[in-house]
C-alpha atoms as a PDB file:
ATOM      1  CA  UNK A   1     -40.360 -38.626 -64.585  1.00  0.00           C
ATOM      2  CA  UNK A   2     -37.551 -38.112 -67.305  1.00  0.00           C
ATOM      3  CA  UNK A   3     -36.339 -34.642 -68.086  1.00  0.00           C
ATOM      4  CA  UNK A   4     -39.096 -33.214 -70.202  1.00  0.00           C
ATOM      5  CA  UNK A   5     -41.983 -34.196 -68.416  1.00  0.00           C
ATOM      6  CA  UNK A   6     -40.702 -32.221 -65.779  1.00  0.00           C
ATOM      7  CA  UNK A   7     -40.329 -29.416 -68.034  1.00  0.00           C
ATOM      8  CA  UNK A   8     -44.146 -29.618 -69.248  1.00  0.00           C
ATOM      9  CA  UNK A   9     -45.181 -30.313 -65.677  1.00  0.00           C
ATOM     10  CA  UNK A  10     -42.744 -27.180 -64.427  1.00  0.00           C
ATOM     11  CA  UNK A  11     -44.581 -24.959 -67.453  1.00  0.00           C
ATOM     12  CA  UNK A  12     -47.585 -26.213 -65.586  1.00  0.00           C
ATOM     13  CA  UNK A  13     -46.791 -24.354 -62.894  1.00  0.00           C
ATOM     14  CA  UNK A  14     -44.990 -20.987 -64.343  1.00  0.00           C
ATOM     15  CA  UNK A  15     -47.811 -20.445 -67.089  1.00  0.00           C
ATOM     16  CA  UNK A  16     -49.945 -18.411 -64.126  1.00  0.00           C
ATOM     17  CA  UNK A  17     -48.151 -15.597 -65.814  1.00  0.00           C
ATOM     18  CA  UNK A  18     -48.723 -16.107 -69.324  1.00  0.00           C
ATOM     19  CA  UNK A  19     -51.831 -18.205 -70.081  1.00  0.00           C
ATOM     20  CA  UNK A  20     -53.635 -19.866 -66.897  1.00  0.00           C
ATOM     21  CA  UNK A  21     -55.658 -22.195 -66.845  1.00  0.00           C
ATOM     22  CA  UNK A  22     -55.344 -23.120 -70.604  1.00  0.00           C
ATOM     23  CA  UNK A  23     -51.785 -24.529 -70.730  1.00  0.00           C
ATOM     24  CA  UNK A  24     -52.517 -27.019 -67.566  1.00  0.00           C
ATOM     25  CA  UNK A  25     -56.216 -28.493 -69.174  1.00  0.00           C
ATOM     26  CA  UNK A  26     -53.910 -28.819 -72.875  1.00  0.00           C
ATOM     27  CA  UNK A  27     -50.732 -30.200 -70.751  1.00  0.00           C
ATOM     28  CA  UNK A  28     -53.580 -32.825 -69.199  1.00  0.00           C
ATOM     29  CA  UNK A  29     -54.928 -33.882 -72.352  1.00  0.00           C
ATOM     30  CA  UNK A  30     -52.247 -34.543 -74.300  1.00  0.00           C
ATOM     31  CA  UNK A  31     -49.348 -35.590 -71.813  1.00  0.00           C
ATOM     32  CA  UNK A  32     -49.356 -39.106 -71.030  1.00  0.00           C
ATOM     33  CA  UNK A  33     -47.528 -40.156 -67.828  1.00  0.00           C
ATOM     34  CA  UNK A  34     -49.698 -39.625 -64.538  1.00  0.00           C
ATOM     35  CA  UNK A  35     -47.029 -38.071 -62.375  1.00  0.00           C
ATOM     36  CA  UNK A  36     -47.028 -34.507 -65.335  1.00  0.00           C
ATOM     37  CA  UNK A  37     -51.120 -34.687 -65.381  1.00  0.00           C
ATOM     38  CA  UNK A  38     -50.766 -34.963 -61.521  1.00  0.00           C
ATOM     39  CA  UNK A  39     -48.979 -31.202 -61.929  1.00  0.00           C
ATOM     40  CA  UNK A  40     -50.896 -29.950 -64.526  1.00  0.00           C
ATOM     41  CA  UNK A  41     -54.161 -31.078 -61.969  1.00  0.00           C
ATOM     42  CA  UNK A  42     -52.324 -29.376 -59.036  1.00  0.00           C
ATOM     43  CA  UNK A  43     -51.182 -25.972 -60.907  1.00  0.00           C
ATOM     44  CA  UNK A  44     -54.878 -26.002 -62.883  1.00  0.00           C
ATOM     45  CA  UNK A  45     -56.923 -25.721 -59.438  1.00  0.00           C
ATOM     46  CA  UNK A  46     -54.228 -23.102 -58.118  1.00  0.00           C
ATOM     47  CA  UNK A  47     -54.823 -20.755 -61.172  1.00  0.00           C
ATOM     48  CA  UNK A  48     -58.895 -21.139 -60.745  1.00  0.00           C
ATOM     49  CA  UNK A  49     -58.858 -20.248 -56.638  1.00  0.00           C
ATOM     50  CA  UNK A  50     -57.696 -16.605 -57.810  1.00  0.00           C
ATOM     51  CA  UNK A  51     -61.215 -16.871 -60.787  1.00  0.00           C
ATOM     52  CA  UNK A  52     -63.325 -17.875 -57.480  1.00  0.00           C
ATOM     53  CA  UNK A  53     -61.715 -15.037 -55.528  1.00  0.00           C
ATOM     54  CA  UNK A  54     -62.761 -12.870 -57.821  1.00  0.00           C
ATOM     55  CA  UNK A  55     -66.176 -13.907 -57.930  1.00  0.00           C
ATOM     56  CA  UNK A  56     -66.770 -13.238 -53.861  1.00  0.00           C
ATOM     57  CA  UNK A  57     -64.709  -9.727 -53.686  1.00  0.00           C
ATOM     58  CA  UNK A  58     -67.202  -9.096 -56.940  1.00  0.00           C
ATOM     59  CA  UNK A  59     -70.477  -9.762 -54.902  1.00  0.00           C
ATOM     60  CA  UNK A  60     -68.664  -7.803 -51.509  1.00  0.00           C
ATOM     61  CA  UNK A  61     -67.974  -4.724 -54.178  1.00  0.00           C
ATOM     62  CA  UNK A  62     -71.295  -5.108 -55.062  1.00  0.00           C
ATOM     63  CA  UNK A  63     -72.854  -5.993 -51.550  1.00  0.00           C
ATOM     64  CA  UNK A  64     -71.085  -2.811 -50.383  1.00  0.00           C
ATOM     65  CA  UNK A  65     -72.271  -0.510 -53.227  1.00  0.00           C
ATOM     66  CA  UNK A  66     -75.697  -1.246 -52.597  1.00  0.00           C
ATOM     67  CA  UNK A  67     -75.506  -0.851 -49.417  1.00  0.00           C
ATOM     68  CA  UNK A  68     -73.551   2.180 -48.736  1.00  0.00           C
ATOM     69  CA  UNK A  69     -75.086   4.599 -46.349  1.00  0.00           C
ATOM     70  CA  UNK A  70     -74.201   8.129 -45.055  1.00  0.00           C
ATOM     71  CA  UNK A  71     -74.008   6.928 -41.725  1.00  0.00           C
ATOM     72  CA  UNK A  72     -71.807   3.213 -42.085  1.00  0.00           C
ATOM     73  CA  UNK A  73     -68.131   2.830 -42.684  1.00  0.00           C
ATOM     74  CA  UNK A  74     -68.799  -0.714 -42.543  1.00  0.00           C
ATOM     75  CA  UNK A  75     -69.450  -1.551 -46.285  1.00  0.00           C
ATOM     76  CA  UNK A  76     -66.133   0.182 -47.145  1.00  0.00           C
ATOM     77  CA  UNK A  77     -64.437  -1.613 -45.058  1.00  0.00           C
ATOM     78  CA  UNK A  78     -65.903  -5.363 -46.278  1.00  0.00           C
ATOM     79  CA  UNK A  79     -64.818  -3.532 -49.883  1.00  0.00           C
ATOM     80  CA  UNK A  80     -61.519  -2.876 -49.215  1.00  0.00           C
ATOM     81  CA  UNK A  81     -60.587  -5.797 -46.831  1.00  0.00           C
ATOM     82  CA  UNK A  82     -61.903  -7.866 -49.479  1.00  0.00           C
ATOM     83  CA  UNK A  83     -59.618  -6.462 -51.718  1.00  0.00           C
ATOM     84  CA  UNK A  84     -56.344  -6.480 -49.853  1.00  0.00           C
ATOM     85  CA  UNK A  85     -57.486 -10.244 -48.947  1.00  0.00           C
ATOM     86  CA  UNK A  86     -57.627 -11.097 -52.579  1.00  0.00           C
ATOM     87  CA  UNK A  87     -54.307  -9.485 -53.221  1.00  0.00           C
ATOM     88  CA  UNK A  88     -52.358 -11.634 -50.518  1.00  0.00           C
ATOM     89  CA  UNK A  89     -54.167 -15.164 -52.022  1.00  0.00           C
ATOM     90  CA  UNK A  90     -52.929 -14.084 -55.517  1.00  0.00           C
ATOM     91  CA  UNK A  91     -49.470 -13.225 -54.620  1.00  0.00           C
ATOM     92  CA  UNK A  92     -49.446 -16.104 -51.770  1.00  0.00           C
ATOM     93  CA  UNK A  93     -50.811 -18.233 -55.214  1.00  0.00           C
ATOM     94  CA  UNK A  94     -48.318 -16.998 -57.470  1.00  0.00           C
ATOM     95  CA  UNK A  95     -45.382 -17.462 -55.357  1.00  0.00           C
ATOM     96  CA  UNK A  96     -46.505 -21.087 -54.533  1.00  0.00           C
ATOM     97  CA  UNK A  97     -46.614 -21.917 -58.271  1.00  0.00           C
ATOM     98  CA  UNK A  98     -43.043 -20.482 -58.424  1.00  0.00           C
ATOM     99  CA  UNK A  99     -41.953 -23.048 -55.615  1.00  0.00           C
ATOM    100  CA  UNK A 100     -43.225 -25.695 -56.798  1.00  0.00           C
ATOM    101  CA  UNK A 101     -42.189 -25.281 -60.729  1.00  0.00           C
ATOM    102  CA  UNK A 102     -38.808 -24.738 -59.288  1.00  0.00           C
ATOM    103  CA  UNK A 103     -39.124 -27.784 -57.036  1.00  0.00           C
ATOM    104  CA  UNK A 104     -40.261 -30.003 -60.128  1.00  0.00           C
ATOM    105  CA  UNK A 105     -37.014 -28.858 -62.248  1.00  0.00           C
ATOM    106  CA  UNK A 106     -35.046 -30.010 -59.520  1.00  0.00           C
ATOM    107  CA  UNK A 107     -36.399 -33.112 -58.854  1.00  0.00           C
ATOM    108  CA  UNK A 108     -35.251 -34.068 -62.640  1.00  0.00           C
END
């Protein structure tokens, strides 16, 4: 992989602060050499796990609203462990795409 490939492949990686899941579907469609679309593959299902996270602490918020009694702690808890659960895969996420668009600049 020559120098700018493993730019592209390292903005891959780095766009999960500026435009997810976009850049890594254009980087795949337009980039030729397997090794970049193998990033831009990688870093595209690491910037959807946070979208699916969000989806199941979604149905626990609304699991827990719904069934919120007087008497049970036990939906606030599912609410807010869901929540701090989601929080540690996104910034476990994040830092991982930060390794390895770091490790792919280096490589080159």
């Amino acid at each position: 992989m020559n120098r700018n490939q493993s730019i592209i492949a390292s903005l891959c990686y780095f766009s999960v602060f500026i435009a997810p899941i976009i850049v890594p579907i254009v980087v795949y469609f337009v980039v030729d050499e397997k090794e970049t679309k193998r990033h831009a593959i990688r870093s595209l299902i690491s910037h959807i796990i946070p979208f699916v996270g969000w989806l199941f602490l979604f149905i626990a918020f609304l699991g827990g609203a719904i069934a919120i009694d007087a008497d049970s702690l036990l939906p606030v808890f599912v609410i807010f462990g869901g929540a701090i659960i989601y929080f540690l895969v996104v910034i476990s996420i994040i830092i991982w795409n930060v390794i390895q668009g770091i490790k792919v600049l280096r490589v080159a």
